[in-house]
N, C-alpha and C. Protein backbone atom coordinates (compact mmCIF):
# COMPACT_ATOMS: atom_id res chain seq x y z
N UNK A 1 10.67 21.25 -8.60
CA UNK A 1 9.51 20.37 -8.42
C UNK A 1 9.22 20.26 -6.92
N UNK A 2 8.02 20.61 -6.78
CA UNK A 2 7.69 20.40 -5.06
C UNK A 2 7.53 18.83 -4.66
N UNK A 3 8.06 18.75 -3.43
CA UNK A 3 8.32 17.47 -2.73
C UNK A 3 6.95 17.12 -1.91
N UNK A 4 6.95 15.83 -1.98
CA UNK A 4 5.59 15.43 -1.38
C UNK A 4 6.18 14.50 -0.07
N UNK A 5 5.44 13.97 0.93
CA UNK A 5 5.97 13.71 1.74
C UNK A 5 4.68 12.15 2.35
N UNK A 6 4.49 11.32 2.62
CA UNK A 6 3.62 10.35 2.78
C UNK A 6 4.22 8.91 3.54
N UNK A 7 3.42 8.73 4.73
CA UNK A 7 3.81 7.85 5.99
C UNK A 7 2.65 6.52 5.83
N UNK A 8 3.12 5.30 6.03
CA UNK A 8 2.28 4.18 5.37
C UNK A 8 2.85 3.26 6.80
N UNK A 9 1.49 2.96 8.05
CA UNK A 9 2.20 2.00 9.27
C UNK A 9 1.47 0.73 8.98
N UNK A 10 1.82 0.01 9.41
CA UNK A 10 1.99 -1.43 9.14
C UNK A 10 1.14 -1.93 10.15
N UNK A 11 -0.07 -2.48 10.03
CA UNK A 11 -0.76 -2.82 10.98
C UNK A 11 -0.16 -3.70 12.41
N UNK A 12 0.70 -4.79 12.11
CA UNK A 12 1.31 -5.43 13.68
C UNK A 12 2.80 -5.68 13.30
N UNK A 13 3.35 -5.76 14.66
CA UNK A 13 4.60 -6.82 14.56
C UNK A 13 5.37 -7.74 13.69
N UNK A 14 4.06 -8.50 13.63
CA UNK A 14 4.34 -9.36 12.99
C UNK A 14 4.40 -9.76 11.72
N UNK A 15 3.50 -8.85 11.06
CA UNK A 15 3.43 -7.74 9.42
C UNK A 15 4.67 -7.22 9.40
N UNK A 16 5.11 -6.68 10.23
CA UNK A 16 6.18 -5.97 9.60
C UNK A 16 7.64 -6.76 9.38
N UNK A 17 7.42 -7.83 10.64
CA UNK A 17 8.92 -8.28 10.10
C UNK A 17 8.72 -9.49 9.07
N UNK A 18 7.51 -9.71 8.41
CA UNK A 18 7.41 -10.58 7.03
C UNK A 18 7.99 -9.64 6.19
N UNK A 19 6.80 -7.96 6.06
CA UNK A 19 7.17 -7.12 5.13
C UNK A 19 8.61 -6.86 5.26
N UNK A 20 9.59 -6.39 5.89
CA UNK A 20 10.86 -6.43 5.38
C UNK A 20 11.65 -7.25 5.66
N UNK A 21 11.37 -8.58 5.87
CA UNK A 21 12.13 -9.62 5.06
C UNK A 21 13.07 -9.92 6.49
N UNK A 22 13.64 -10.95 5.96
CA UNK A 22 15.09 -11.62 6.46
C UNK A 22 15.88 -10.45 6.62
N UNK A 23 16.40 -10.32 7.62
CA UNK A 23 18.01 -9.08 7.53
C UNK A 23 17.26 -7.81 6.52
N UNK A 24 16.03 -7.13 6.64
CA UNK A 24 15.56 -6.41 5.88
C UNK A 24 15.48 -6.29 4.50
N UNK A 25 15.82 -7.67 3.62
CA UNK A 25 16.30 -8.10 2.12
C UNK A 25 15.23 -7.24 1.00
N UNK A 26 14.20 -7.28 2.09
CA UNK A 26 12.37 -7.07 1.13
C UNK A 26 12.57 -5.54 1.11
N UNK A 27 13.32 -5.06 1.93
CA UNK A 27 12.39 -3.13 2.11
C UNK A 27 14.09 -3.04 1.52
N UNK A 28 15.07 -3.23 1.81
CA UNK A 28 16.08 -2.92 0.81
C UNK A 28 15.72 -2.98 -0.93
N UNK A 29 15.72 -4.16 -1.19
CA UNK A 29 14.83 -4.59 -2.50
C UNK A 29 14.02 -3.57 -2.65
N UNK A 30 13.00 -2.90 -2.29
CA UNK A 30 12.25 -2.22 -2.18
C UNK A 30 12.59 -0.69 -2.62
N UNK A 31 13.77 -0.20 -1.29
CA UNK A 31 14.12 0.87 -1.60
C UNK A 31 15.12 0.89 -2.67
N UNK A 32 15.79 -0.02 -3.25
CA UNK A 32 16.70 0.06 -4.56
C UNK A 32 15.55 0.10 -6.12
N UNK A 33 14.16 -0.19 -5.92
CA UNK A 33 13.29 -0.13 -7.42
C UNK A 33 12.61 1.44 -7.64
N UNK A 34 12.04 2.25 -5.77
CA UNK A 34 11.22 2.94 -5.61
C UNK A 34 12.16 4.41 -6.49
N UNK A 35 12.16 4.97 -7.15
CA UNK A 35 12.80 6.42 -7.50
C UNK A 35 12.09 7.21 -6.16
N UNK A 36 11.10 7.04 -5.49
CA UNK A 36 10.77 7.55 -4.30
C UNK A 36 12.18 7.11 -3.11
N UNK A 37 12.25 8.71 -2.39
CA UNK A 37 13.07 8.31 -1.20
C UNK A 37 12.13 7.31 -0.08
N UNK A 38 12.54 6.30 0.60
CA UNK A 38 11.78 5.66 1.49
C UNK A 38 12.61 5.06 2.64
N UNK A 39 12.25 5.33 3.74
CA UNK A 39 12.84 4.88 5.12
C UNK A 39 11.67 4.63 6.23
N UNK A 40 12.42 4.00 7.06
CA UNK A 40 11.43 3.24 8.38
C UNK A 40 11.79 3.47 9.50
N UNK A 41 10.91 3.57 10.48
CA UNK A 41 10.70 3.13 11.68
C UNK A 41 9.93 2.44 12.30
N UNK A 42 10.57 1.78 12.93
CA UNK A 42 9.92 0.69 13.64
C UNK A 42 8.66 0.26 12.29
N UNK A 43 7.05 0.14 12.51
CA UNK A 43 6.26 -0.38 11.63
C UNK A 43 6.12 1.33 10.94
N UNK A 44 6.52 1.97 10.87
CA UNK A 44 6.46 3.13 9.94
C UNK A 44 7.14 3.68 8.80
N UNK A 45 6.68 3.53 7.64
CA UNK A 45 7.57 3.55 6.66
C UNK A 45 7.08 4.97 6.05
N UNK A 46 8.03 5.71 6.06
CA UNK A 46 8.08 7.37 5.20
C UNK A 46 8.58 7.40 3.75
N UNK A 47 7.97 7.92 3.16
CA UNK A 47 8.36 8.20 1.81
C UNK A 47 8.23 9.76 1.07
N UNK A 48 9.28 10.06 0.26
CA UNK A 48 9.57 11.61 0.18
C UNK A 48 10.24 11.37 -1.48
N UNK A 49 9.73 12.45 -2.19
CA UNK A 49 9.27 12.44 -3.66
C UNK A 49 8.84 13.43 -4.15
N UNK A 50 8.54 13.76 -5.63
CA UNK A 50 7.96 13.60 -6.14
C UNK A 50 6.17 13.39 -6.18
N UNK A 51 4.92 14.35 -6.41
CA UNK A 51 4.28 13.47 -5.98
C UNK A 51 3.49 12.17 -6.79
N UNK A 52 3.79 12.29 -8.18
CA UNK A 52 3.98 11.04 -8.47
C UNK A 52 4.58 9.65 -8.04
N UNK A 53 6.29 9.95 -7.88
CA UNK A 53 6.70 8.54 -7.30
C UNK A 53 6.03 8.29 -5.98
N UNK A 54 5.98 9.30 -4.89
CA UNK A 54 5.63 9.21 -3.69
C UNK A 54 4.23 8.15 -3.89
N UNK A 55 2.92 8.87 -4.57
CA UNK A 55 2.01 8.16 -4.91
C UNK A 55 2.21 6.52 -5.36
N UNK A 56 2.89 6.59 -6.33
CA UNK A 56 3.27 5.16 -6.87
C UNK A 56 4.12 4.14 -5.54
N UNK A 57 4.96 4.87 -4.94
CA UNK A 57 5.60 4.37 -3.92
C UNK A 57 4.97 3.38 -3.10
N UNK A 58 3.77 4.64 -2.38
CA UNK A 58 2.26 4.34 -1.21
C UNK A 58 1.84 3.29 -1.92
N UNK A 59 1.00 3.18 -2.80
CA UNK A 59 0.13 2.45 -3.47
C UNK A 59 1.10 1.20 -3.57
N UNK A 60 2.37 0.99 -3.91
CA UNK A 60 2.95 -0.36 -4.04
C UNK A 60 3.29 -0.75 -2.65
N UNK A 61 3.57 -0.10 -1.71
CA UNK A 61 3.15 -0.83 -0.22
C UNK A 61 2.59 -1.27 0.45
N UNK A 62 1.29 -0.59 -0.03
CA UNK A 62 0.04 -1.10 0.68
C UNK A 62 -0.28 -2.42 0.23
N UNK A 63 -0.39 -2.62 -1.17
CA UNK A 63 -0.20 -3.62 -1.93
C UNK A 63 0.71 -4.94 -1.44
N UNK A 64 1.81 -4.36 -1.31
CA UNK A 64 2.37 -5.60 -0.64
C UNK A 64 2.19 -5.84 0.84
N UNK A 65 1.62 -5.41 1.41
CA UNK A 65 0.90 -5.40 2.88
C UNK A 65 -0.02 -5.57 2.93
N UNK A 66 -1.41 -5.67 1.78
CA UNK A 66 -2.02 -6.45 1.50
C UNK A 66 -1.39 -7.99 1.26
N UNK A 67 -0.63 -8.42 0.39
CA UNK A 67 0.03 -9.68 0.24
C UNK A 67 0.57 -9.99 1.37
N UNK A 68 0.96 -9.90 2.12
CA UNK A 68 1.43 -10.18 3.65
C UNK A 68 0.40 -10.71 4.90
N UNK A 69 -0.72 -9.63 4.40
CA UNK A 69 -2.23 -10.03 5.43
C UNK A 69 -2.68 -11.13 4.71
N UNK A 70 -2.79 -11.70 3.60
CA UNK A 70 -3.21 -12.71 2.77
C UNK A 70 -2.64 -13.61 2.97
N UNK A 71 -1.58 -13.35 2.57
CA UNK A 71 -0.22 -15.01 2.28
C UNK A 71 0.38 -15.20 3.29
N UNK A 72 0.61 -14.20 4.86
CA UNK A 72 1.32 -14.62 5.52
C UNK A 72 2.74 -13.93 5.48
N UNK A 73 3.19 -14.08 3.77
CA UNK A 73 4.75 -14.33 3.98
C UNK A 73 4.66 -13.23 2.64
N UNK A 74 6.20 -12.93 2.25
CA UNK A 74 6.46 -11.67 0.95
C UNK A 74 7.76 -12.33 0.63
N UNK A 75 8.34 -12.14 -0.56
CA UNK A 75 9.17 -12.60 -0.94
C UNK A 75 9.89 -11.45 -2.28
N UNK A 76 10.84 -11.56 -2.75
CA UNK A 76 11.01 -10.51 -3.98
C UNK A 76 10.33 -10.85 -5.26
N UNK A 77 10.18 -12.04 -5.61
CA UNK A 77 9.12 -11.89 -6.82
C UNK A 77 7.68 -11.51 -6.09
N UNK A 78 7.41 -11.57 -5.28
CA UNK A 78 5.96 -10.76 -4.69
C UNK A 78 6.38 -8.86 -5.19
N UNK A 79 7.46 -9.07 -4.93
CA UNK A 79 7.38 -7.32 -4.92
C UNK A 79 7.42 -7.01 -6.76
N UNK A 80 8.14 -7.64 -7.40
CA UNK A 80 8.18 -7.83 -8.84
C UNK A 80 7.30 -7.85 -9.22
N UNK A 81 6.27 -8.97 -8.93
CA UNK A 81 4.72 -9.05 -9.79
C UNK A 81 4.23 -7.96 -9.30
């Protein structure tokens, strides 16, 4: 199966350390649901897959980085719902 490969940056600072959480709790959480591989730098988060999961991966990040520009804050039932 060919591997897909897809980079998702985080608009500020301050987005990013809501999006992964306390001690990184949120993007751990995160990377333990995704069947997509996913890792970070700094506000850059890579993901490597599948291009299904990869797709599904993207799309549930943005999503919760939408919820972050909205609410401020992310939590693990944010990532659940």
């Amino acid at each position: 199966m060919e591997q897909k490969e897809a980079t998702v940056t985080i608009g500020n600072n301050q987005q990013a350390i809501v999006f992964f959480g306390t001690g990184d709790k949120n993007f751990r959480y995160l990377k333990s649901i995704c069947d997509a591989e996913i890792w970070a730098r700094g506000a850059e988060i890579y993901i490597k897959g599948s291009e299904e999961d990869v797709n599904y991966t993207r799309d549930l990040i943005n999503s919760l980085i939408d919820v972050v520009e909205v609410e401020g804050q992310l939590s693990i039932n944010n990532i659940n719902y």
